[in-house]
PDB file of N, CA and C in Angstrom:
ATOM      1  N   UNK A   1       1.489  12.151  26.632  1.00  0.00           N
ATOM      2  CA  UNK A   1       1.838  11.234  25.567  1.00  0.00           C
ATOM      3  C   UNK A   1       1.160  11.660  24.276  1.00  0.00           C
ATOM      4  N   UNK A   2       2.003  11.126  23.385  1.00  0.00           N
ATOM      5  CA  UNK A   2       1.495  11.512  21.622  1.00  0.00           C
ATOM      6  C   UNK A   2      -0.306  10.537  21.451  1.00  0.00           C
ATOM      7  N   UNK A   3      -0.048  10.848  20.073  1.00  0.00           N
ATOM      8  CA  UNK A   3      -1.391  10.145  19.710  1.00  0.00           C
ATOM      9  C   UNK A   3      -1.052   8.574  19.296  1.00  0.00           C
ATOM     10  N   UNK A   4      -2.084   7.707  20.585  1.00  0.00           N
ATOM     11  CA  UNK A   4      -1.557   6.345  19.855  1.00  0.00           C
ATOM     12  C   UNK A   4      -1.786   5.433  18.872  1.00  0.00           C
ATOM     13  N   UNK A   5      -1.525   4.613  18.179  1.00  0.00           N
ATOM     14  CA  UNK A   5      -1.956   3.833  16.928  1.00  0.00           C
ATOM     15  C   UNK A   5      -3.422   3.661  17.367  1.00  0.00           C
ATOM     16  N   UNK A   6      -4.290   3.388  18.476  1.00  0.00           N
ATOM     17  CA  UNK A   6      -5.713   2.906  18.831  1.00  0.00           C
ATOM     18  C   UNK A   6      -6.528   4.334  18.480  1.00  0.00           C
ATOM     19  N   UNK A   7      -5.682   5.206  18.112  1.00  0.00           N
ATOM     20  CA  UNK A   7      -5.941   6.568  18.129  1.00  0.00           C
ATOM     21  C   UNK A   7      -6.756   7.136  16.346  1.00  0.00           C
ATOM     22  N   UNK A   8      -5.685   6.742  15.738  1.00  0.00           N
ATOM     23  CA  UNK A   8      -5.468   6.563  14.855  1.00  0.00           C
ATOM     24  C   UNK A   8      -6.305   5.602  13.986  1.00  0.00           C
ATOM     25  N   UNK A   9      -5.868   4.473  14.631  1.00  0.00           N
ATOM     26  CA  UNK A   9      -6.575   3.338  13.903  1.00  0.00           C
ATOM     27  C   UNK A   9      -8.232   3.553  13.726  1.00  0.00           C
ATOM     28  N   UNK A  10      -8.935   4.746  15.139  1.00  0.00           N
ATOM     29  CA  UNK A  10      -9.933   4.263  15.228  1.00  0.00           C
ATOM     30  C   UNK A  10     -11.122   6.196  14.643  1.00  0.00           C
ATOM     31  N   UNK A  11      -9.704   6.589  14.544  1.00  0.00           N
ATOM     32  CA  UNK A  11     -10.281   7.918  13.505  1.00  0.00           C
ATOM     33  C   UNK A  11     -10.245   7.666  11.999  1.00  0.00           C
ATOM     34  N   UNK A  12      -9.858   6.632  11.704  1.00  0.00           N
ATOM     35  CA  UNK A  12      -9.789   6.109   9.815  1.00  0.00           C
ATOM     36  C   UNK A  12     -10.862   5.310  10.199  1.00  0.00           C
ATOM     37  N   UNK A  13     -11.048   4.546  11.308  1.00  0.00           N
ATOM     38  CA  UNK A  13     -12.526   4.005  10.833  1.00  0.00           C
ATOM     39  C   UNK A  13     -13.381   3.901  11.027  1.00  0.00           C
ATOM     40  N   UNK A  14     -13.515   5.310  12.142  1.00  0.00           N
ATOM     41  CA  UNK A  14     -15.021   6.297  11.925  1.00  0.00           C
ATOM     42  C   UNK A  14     -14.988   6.843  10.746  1.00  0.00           C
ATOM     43  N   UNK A  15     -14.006   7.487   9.867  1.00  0.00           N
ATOM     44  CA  UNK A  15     -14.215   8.127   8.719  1.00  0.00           C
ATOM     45  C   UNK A  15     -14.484   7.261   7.422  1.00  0.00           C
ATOM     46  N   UNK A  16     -13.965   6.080   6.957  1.00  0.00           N
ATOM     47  CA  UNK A  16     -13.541   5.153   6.399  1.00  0.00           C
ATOM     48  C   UNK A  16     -14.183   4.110   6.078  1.00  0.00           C
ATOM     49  N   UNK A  17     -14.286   3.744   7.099  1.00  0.00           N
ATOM     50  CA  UNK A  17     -15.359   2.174   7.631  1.00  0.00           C
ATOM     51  C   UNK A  17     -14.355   1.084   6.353  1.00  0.00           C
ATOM     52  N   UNK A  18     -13.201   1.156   6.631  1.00  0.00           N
ATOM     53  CA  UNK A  18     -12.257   0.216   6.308  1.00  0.00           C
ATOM     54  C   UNK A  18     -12.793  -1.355   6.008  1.00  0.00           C
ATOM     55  N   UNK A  19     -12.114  -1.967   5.040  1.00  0.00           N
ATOM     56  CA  UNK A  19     -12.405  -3.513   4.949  1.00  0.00           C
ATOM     57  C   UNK A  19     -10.802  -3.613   5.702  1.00  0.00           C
ATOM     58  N   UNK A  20      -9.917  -3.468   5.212  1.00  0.00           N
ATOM     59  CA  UNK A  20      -8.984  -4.193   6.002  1.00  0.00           C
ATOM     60  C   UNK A  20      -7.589  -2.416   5.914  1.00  0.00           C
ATOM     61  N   UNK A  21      -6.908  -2.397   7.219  1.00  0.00           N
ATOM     62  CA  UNK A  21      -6.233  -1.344   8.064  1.00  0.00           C
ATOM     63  C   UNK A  21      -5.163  -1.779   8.718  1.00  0.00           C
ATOM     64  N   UNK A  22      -4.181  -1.028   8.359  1.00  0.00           N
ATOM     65  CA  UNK A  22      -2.552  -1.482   9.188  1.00  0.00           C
ATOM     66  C   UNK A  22      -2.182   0.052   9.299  1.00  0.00           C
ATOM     67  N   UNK A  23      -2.257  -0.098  10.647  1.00  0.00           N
ATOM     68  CA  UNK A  23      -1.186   1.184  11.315  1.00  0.00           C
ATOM     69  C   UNK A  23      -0.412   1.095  11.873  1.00  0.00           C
ATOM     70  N   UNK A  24       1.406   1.303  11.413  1.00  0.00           N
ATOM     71  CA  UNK A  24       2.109   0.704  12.030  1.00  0.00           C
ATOM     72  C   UNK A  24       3.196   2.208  12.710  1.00  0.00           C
ATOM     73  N   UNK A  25       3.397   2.624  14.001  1.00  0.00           N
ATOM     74  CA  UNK A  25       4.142   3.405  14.595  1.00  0.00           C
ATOM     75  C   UNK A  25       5.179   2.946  14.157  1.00  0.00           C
ATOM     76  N   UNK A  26       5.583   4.500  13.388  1.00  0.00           N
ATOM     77  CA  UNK A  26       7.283   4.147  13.214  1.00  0.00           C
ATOM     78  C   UNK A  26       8.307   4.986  13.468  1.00  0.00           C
ATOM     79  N   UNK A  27       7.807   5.415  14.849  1.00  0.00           N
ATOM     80  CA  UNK A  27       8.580   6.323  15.923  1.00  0.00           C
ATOM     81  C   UNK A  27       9.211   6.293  16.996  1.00  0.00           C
ATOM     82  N   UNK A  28       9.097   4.919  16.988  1.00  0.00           N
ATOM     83  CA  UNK A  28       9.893   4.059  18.481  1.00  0.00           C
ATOM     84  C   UNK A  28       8.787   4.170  19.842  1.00  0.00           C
ATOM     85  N   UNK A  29       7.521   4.674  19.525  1.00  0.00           N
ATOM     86  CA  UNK A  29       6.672   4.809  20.301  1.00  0.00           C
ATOM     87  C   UNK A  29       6.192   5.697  20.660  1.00  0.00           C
ATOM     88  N   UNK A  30       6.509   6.506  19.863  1.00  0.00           N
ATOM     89  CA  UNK A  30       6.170   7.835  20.858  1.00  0.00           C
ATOM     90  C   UNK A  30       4.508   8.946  20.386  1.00  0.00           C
ATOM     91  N   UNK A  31       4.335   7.955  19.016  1.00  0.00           N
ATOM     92  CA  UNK A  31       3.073   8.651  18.498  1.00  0.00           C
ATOM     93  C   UNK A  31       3.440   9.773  17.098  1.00  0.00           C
ATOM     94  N   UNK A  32       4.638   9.849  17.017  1.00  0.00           N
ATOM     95  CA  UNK A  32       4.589  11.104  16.381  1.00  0.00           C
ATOM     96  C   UNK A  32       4.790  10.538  14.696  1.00  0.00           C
ATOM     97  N   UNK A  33       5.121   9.482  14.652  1.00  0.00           N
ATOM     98  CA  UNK A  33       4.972   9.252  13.119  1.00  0.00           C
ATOM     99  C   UNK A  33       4.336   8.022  12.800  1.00  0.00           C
ATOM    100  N   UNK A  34       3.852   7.609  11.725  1.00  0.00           N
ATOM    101  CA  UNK A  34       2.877   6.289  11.256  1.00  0.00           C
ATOM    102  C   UNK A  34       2.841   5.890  10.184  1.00  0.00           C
ATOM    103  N   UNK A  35       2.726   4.715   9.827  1.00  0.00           N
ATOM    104  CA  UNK A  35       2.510   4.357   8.160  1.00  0.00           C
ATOM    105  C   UNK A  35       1.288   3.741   8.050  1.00  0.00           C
ATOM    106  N   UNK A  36       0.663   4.111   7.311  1.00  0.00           N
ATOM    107  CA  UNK A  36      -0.726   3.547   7.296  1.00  0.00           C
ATOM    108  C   UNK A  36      -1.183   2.583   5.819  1.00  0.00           C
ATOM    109  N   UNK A  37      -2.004   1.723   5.877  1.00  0.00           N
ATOM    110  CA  UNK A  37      -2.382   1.042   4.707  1.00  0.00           C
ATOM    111  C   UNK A  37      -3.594   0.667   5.087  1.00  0.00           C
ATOM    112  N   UNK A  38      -4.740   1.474   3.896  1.00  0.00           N
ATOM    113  CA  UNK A  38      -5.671   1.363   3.837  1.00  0.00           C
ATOM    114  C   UNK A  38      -6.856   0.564   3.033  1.00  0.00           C
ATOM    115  N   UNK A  39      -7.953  -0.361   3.157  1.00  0.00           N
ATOM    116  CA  UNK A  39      -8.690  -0.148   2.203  1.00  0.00           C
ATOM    117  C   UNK A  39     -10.642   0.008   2.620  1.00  0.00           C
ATOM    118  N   UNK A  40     -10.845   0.740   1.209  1.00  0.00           N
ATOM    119  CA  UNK A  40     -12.300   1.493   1.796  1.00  0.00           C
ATOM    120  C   UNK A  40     -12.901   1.583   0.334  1.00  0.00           C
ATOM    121  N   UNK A  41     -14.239   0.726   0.608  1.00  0.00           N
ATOM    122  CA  UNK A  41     -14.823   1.453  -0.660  1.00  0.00           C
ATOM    123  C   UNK A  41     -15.345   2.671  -0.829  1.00  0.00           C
ATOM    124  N   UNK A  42     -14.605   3.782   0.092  1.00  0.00           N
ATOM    125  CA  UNK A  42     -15.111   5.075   0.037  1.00  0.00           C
ATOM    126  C   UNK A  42     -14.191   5.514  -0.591  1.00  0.00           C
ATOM    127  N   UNK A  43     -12.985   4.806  -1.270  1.00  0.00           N
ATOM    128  CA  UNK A  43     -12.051   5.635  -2.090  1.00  0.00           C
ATOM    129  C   UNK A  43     -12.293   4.833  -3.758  1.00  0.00           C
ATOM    130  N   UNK A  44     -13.700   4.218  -3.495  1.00  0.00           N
ATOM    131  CA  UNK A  44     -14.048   4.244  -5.352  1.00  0.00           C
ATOM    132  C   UNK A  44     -14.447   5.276  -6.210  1.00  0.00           C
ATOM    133  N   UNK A  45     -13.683   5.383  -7.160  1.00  0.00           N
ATOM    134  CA  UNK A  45     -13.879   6.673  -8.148  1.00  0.00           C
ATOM    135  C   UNK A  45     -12.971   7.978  -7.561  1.00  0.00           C
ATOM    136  N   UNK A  46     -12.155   7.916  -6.616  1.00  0.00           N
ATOM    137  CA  UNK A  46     -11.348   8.515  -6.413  1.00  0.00           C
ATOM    138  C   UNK A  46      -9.815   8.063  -6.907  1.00  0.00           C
ATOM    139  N   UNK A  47      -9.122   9.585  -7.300  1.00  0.00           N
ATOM    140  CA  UNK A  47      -8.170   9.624  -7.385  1.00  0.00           C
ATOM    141  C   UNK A  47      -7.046   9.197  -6.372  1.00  0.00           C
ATOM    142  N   UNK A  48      -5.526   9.020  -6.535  1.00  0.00           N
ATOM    143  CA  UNK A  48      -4.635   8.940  -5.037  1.00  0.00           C
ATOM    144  C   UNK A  48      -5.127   9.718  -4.233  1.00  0.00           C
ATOM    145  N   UNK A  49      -4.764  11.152  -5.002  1.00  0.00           N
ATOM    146  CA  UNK A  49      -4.361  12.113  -3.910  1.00  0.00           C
ATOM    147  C   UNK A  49      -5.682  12.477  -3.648  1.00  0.00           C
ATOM    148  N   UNK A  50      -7.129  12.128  -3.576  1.00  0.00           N
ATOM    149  CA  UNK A  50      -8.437  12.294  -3.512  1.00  0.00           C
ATOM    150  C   UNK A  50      -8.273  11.713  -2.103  1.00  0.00           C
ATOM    151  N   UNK A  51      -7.780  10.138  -1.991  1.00  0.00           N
ATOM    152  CA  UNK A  51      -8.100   9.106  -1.529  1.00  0.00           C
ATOM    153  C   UNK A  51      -6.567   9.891  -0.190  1.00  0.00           C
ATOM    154  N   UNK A  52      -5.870  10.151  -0.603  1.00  0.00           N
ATOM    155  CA  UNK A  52      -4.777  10.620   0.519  1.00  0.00           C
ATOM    156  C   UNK A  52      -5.364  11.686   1.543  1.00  0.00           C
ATOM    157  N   UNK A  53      -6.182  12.847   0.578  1.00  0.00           N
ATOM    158  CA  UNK A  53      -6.418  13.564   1.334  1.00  0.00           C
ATOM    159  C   UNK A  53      -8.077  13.285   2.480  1.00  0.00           C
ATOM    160  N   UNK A  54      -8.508  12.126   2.043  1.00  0.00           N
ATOM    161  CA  UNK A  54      -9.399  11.659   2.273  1.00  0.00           C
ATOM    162  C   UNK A  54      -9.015  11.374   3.999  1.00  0.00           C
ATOM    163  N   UNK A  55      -8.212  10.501   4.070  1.00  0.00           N
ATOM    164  CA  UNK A  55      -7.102   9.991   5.437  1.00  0.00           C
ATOM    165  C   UNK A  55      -6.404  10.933   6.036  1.00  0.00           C
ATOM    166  N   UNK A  56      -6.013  12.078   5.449  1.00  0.00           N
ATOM    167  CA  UNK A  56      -5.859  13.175   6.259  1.00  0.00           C
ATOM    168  C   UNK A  56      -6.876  14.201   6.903  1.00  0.00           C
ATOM    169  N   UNK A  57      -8.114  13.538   6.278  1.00  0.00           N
ATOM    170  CA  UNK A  57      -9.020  14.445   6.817  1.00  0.00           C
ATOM    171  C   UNK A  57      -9.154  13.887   8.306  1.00  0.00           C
ATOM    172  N   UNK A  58      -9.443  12.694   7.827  1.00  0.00           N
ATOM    173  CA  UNK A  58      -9.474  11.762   9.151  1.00  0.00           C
ATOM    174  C   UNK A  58      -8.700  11.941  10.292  1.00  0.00           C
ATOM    175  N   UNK A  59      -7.399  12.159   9.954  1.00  0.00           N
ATOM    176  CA  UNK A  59      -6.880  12.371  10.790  1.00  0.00           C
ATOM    177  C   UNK A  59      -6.003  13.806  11.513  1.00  0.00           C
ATOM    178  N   UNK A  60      -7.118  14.792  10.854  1.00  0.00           N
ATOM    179  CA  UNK A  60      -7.126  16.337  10.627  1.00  0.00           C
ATOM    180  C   UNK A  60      -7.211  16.577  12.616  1.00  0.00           C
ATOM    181  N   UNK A  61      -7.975  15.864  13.635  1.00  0.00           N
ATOM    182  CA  UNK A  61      -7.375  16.231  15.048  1.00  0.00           C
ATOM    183  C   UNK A  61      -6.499  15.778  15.713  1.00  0.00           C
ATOM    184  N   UNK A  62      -5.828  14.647  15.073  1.00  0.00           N
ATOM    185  CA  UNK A  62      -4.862  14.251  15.852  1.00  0.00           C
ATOM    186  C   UNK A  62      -3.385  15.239  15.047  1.00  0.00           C
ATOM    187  N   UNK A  63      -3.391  15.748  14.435  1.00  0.00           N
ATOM    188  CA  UNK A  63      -2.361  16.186  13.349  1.00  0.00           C
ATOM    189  C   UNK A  63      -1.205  16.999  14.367  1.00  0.00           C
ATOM    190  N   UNK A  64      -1.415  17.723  15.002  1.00  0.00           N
ATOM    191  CA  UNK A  64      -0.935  18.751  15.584  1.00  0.00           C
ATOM    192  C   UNK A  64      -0.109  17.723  17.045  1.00  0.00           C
ATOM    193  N   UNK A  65      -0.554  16.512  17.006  1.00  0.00           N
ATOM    194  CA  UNK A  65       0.470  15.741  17.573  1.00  0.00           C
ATOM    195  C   UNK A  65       1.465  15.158  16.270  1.00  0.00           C
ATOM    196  N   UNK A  66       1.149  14.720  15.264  1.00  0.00           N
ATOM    197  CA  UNK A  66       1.538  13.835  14.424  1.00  0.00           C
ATOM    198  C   UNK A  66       2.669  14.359  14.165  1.00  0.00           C
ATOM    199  N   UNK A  67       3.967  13.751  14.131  1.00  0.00           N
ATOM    200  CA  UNK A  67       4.862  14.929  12.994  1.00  0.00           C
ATOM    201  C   UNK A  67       4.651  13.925  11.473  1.00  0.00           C
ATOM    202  N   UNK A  68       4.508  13.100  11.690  1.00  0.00           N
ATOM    203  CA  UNK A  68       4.586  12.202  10.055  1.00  0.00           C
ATOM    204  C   UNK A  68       3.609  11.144   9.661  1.00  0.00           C
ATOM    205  N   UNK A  69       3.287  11.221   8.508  1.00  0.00           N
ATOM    206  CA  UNK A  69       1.945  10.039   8.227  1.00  0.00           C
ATOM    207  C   UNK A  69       2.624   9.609   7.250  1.00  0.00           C
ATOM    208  N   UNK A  70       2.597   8.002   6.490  1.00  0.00           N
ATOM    209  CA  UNK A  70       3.402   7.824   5.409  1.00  0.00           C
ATOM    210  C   UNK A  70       2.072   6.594   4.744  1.00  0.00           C
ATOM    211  N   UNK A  71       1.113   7.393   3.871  1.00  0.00           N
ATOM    212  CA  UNK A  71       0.469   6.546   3.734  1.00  0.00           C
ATOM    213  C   UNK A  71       0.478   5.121   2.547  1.00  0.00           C
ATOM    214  N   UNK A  72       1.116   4.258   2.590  1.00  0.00           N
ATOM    215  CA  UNK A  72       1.290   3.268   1.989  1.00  0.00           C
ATOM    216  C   UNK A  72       0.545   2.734   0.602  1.00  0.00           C
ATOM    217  N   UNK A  73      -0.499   2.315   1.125  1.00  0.00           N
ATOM    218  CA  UNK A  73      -1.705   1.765   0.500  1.00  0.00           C
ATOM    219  C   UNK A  73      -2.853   2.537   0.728  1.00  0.00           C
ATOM    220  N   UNK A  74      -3.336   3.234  -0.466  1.00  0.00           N
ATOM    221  CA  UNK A  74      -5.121   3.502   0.043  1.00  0.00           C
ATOM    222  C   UNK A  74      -6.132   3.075  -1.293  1.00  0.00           C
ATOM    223  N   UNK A  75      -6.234   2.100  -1.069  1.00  0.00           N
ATOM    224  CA  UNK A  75      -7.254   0.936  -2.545  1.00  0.00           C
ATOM    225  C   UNK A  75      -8.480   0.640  -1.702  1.00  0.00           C
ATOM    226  N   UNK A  76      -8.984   0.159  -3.160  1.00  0.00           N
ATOM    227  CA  UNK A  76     -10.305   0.252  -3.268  1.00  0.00           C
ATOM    228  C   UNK A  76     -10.595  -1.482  -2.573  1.00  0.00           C
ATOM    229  N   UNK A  77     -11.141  -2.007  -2.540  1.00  0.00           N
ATOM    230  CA  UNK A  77     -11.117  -3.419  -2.457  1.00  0.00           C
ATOM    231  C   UNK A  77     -10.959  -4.354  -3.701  1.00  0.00           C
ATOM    232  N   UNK A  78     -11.485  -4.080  -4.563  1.00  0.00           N
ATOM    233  CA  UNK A  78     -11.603  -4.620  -6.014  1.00  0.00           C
ATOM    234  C   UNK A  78      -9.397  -4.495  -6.295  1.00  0.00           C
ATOM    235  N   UNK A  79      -9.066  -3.253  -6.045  1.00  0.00           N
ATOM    236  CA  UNK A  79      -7.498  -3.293  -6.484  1.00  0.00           C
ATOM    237  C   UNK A  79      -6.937  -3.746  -5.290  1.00  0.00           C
ATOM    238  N   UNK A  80      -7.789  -3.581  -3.754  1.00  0.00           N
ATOM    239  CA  UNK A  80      -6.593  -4.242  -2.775  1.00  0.00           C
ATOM    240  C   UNK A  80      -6.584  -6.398  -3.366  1.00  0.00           C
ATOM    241  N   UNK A  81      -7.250  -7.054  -3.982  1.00  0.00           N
ATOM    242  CA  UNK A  81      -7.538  -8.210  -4.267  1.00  0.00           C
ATOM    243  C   UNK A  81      -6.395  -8.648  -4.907  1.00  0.00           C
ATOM    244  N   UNK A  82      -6.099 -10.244  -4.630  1.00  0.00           N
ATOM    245  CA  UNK A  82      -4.139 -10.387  -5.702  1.00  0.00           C
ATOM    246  C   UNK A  82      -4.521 -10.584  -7.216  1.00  0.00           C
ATOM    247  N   UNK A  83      -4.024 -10.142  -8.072  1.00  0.00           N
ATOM    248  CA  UNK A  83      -4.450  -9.972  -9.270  1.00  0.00           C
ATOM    249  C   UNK A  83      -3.504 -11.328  -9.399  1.00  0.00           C
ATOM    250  N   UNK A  84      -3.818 -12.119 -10.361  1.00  0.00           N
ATOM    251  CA  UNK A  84      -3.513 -13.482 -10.854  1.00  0.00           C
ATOM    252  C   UNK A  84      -2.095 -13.208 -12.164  1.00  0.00           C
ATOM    253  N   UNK A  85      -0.954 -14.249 -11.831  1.00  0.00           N
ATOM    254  CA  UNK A  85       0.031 -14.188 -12.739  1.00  0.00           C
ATOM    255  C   UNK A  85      -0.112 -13.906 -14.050  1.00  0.00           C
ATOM    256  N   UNK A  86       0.329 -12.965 -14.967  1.00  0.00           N
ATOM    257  CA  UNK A  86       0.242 -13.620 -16.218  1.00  0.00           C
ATOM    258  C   UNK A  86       0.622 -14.935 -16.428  1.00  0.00           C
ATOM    259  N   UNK A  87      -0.195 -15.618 -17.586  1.00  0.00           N
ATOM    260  CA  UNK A  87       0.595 -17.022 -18.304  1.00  0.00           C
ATOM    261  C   UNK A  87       1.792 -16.783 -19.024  1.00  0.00           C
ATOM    262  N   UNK A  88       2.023 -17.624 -18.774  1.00  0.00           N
ATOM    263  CA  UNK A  88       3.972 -17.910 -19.879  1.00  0.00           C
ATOM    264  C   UNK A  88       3.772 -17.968 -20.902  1.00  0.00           C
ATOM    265  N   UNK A  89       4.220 -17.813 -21.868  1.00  0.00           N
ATOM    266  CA  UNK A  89       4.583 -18.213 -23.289  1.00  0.00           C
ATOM    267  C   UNK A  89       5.328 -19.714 -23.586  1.00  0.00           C
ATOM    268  N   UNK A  90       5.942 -19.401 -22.241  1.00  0.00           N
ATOM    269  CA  UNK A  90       7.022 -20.617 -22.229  1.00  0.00           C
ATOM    270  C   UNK A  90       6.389 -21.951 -22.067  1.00  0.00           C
ATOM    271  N   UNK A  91       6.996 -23.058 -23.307  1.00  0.00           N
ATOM    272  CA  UNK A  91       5.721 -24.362 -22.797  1.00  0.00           C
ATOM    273  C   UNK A  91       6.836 -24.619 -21.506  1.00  0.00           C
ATOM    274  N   UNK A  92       5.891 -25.481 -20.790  1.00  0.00           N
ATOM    275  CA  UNK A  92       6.485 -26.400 -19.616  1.00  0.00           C
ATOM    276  C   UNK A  92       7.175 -27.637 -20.173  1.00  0.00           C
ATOM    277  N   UNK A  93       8.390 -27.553 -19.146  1.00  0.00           N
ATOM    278  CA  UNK A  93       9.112 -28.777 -19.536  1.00  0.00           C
ATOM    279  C   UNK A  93       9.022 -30.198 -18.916  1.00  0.00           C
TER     280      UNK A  93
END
């Protein structure tokens, strides 16, 4: 069998040490592809593709099972947080 999401999940967060992690198989099961969404304050002051290749390092032994990683989200905690609506202009009626 391929590499499984517990696989995965748990090589981003030996590397990572994640606040919050979604790995979702999107291969019908079989291990070979994943979408991942990350967040780590080990990707502060990093760039995306800093922070992408960061998660591929991570997951640099399972690779040679992987055929696909699709990484979603990789924020900081401060940007994974919901940023608040702008106000309207518009008065209320």
């Amino acid at each position: 069998m391929g590499v499984t999401k517990e696989d995965v999940e748990a090589a981003i967060t030996s590397a990572l040490s994640p606040s919050q992690l979604v790995v979702t198989d999107t291969s019908g099961g079989c291990g070979a592809s994943y979408e991942i969404e990350v967040v780590s304050d080990k990707f502060e002051g990093k760039r995306l593709l800093e922070r992408h290749r960061m998660v591929n390092t991570a997951l640099a032994p399972h690779m040679a099972e992987i055929h696909a990683v699709s990484i979603k989200k990789a924020l900081t905690p401060v940007q994974a947080q919901p940023q608040p609506e702008p106000a309207s202009d518009k008065p209320q009626a």
